[in-house]
N, C-alpha and C. Protein backbone atom coordinates (compact mmCIF):
# COMPACT_ATOMS: atom_id res chain seq x y z
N UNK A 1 46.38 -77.26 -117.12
CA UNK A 1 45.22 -76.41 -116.94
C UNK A 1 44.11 -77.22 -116.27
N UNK A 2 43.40 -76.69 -115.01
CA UNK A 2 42.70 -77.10 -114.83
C UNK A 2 41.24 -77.01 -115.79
N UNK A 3 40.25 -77.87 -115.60
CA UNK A 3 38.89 -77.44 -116.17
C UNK A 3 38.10 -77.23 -115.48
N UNK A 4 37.25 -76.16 -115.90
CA UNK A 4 36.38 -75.78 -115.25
C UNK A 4 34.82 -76.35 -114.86
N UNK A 5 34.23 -76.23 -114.01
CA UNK A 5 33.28 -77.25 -113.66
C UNK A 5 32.13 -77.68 -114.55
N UNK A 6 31.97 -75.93 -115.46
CA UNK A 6 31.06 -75.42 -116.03
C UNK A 6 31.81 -74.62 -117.09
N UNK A 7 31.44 -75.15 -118.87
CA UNK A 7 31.20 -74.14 -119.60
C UNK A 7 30.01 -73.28 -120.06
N UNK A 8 30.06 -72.00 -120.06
CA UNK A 8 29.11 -71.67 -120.29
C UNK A 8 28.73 -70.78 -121.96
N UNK A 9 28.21 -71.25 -122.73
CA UNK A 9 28.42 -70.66 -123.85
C UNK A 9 26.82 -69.67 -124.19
N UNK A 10 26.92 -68.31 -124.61
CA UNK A 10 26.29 -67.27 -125.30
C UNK A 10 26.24 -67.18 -126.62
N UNK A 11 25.18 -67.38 -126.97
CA UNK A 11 25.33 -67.07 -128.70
C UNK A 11 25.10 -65.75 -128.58
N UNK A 12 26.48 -65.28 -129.76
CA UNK A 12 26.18 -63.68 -129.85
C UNK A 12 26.71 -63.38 -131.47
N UNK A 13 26.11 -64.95 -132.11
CA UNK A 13 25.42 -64.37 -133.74
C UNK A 13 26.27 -63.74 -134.37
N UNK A 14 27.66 -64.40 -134.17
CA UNK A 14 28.69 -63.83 -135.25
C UNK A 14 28.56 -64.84 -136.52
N UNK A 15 28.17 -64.66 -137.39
CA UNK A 15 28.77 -65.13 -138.35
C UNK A 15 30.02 -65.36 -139.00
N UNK A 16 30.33 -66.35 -140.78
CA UNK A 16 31.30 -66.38 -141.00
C UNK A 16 32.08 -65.31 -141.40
N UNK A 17 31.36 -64.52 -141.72
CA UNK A 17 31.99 -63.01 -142.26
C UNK A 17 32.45 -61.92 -141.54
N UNK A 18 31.98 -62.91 -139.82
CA UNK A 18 32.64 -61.78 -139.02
C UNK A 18 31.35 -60.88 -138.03
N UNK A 19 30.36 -60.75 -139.15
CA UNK A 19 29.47 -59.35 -138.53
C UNK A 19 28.70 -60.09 -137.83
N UNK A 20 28.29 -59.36 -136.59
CA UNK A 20 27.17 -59.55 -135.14
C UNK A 20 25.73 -59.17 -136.16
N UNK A 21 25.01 -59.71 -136.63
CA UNK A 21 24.17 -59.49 -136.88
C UNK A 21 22.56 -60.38 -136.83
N UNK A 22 22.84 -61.02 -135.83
CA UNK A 22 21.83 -62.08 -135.61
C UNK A 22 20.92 -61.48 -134.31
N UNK A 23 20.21 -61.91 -134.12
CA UNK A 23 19.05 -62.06 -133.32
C UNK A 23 19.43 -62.58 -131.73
N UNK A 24 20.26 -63.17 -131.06
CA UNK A 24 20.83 -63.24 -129.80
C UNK A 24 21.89 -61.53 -129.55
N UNK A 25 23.01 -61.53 -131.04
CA UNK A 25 23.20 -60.53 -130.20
C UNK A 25 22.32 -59.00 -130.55
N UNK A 26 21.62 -58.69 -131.01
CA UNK A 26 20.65 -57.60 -131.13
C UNK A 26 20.30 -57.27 -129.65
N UNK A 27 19.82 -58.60 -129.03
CA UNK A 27 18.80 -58.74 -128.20
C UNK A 27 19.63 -58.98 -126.63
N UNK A 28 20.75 -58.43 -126.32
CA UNK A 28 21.70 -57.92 -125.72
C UNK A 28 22.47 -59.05 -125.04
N UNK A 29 23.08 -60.11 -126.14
CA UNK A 29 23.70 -61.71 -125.73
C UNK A 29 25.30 -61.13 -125.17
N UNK A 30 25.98 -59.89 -125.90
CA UNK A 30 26.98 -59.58 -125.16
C UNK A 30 27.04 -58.99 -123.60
N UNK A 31 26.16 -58.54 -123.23
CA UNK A 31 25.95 -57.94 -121.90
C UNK A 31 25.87 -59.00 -121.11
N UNK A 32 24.61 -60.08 -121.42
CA UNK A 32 24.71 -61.64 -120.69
C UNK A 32 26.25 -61.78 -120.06
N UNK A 33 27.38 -61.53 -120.97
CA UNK A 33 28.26 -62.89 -120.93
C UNK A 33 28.74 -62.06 -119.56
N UNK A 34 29.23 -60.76 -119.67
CA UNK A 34 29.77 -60.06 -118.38
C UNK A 34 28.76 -60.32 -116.98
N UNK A 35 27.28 -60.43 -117.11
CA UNK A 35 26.66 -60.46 -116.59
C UNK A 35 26.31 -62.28 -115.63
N UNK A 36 26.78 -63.07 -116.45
CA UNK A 36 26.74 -64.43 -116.26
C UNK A 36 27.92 -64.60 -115.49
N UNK A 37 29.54 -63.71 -116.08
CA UNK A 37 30.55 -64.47 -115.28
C UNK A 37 30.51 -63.69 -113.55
N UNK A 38 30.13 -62.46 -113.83
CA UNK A 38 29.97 -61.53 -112.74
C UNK A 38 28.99 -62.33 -111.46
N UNK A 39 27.84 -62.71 -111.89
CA UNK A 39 27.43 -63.88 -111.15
C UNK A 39 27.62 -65.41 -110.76
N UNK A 40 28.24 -66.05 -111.17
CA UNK A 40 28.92 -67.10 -111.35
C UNK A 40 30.37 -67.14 -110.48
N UNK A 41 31.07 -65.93 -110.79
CA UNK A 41 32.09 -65.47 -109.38
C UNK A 41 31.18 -65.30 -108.17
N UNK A 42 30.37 -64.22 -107.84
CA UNK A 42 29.76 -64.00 -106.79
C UNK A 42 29.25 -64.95 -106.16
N UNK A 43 28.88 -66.40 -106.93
CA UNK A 43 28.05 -67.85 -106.50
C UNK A 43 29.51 -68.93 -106.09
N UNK A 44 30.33 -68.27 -106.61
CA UNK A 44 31.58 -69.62 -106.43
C UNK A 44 31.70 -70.66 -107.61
N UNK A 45 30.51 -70.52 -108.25
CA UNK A 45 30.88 -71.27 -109.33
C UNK A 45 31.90 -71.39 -110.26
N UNK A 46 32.56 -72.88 -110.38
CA UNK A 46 34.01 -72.77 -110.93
C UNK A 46 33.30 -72.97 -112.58
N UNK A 47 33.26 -71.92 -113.19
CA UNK A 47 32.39 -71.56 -114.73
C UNK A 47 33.43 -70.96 -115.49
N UNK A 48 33.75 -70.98 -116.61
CA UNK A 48 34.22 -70.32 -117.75
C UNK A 48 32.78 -69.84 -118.69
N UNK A 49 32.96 -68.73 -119.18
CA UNK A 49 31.66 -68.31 -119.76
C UNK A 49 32.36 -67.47 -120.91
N UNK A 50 31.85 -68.45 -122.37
CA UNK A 50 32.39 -67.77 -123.86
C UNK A 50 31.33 -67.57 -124.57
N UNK A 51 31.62 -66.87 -125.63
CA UNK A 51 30.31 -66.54 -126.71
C UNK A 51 31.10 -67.17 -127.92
N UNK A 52 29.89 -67.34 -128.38
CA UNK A 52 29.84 -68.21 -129.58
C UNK A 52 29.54 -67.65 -130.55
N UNK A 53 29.98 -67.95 -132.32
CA UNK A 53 29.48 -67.73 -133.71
C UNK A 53 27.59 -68.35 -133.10
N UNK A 54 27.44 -68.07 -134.39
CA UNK A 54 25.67 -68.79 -134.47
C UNK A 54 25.46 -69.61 -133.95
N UNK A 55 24.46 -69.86 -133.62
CA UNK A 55 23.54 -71.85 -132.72
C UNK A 55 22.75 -72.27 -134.01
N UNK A 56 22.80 -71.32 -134.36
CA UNK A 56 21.76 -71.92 -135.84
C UNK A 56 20.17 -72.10 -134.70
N UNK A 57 19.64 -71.67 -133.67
CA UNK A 57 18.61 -71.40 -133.46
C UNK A 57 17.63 -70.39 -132.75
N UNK A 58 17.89 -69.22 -134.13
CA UNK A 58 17.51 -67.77 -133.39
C UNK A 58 15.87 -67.59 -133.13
N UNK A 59 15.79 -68.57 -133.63
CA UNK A 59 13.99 -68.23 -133.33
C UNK A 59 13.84 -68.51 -131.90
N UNK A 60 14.70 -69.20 -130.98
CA UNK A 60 14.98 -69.37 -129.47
C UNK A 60 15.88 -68.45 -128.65
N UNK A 61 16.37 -67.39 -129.49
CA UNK A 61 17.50 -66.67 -128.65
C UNK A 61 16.50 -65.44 -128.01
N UNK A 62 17.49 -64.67 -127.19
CA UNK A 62 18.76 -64.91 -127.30
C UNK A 62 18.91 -66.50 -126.29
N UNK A 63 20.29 -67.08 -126.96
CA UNK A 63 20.53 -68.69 -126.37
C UNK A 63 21.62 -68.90 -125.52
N UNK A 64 21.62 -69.67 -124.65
CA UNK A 64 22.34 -70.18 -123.48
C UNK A 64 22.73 -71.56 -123.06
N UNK A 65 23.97 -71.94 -123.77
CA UNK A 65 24.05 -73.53 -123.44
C UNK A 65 24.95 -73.98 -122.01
N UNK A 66 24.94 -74.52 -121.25
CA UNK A 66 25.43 -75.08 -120.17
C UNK A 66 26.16 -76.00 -120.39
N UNK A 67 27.50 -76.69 -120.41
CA UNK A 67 28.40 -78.25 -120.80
C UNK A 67 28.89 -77.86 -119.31
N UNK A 68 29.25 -79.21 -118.92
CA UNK A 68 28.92 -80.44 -119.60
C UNK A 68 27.82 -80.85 -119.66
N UNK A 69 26.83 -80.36 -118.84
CA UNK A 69 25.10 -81.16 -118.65
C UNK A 69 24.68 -80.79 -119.90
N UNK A 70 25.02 -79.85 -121.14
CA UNK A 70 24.43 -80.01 -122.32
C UNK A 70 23.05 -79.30 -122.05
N UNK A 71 22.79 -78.37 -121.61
CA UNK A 71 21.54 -78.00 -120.86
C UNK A 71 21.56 -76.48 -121.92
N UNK A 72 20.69 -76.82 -123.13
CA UNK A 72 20.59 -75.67 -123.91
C UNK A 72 19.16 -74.49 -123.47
N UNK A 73 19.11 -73.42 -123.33
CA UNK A 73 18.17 -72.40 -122.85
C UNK A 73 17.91 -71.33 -123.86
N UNK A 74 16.68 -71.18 -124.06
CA UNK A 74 16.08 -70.21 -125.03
C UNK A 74 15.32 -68.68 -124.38
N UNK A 75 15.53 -67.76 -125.19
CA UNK A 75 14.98 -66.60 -124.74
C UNK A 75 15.34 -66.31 -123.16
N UNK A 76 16.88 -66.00 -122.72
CA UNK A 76 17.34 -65.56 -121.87
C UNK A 76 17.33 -64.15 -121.45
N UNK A 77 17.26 -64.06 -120.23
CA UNK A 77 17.40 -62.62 -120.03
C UNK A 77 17.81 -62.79 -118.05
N UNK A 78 18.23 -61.14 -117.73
CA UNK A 78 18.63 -61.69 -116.50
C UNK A 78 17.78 -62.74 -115.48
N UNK A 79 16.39 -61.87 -115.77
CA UNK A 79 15.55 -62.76 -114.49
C UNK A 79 16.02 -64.21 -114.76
N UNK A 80 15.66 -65.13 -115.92
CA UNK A 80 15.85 -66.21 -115.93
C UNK A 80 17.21 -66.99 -115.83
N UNK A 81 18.46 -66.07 -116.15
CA UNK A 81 19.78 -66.25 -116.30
C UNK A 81 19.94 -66.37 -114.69
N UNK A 82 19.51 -65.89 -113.83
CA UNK A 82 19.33 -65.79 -112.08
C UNK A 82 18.94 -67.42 -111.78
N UNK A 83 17.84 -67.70 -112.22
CA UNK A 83 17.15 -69.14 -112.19
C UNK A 83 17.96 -70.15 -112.37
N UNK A 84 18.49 -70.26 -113.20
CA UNK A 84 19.22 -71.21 -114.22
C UNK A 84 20.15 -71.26 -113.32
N UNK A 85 21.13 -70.24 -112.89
CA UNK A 85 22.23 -70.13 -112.00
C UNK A 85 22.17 -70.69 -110.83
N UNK A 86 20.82 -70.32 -110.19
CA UNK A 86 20.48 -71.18 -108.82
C UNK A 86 20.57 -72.43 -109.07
N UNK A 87 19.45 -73.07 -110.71
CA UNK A 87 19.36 -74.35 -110.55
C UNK A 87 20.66 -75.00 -110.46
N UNK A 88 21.59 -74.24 -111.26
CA UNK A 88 22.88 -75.05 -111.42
C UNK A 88 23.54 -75.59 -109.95
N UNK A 89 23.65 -74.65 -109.21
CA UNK A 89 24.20 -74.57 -107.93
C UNK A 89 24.06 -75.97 -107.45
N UNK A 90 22.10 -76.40 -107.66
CA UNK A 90 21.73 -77.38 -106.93
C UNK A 90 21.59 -78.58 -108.03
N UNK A 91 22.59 -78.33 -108.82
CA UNK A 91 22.65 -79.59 -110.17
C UNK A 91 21.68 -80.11 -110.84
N UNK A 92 20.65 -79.22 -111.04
CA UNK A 92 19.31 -79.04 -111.16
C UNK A 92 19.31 -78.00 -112.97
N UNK A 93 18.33 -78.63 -113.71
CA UNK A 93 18.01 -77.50 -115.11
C UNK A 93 16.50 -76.49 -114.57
N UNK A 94 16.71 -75.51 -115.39
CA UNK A 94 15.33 -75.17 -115.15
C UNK A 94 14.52 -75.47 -116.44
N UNK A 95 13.64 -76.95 -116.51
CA UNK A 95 13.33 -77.24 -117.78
C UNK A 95 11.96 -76.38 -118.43
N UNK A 96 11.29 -75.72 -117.86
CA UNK A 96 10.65 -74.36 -118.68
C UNK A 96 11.47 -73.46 -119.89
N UNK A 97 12.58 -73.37 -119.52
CA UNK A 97 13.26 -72.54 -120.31
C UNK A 97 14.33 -73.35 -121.42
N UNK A 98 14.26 -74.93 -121.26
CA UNK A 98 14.85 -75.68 -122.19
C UNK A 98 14.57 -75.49 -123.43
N UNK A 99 15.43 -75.47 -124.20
CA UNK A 99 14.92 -75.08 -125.88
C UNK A 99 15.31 -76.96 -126.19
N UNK A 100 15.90 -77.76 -125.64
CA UNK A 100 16.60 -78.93 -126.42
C UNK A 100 16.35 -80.19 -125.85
N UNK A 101 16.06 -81.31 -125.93
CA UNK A 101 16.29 -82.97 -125.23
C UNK A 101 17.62 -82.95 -124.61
């Protein structure tokens, strides 16, 4: 298998019990993920894009982590999910929207 250039992970606040009930996905973290890979094809970017159980930091969601650059993002939505995508292109973060070191 090859790897991909880019993972891209969505918190969409599943817990252990199973239920979506967190604060990324309320705040429409499943729509992101179709919305992230849909752009990410259209850019060429070689990206895999998964959702995740909890980040354990909803007071920042909905959340958006980038690996390998480790490039975690708070309070996403398309406009900024657009940004982020460009920066990536040019191997670049957009650090306004960094939630992390």
């Amino acid at each position: 298998m090859k790897k991909p250039e880019f993972h891209i992970l969505v918190c969409n606040s599943y817990r252990v019990s199973g239920d979506a009930q967190g604060y990324c996905n309320k705040n429409g973290a499943t729509d992101f993920v179709q919305y992230i890979s849909e752009e990410c094809a259209d850019r060429g970017l070689d990206a895999t894009v998964s959702t995740t159980a909890c980040l354990n930091v909803c007071s920042q969601g909905s959340v958006m982590v980038v690996h390998p650059q480790n490039f975690w993002y708070g309070a996403i939505n398309e406009e900024k999910i657009d940004e982020i995508l460009d920066a990536l292109e040019e191997g670049k973060s957009v650090a306004e929207y960094l939630i992390a070191d």
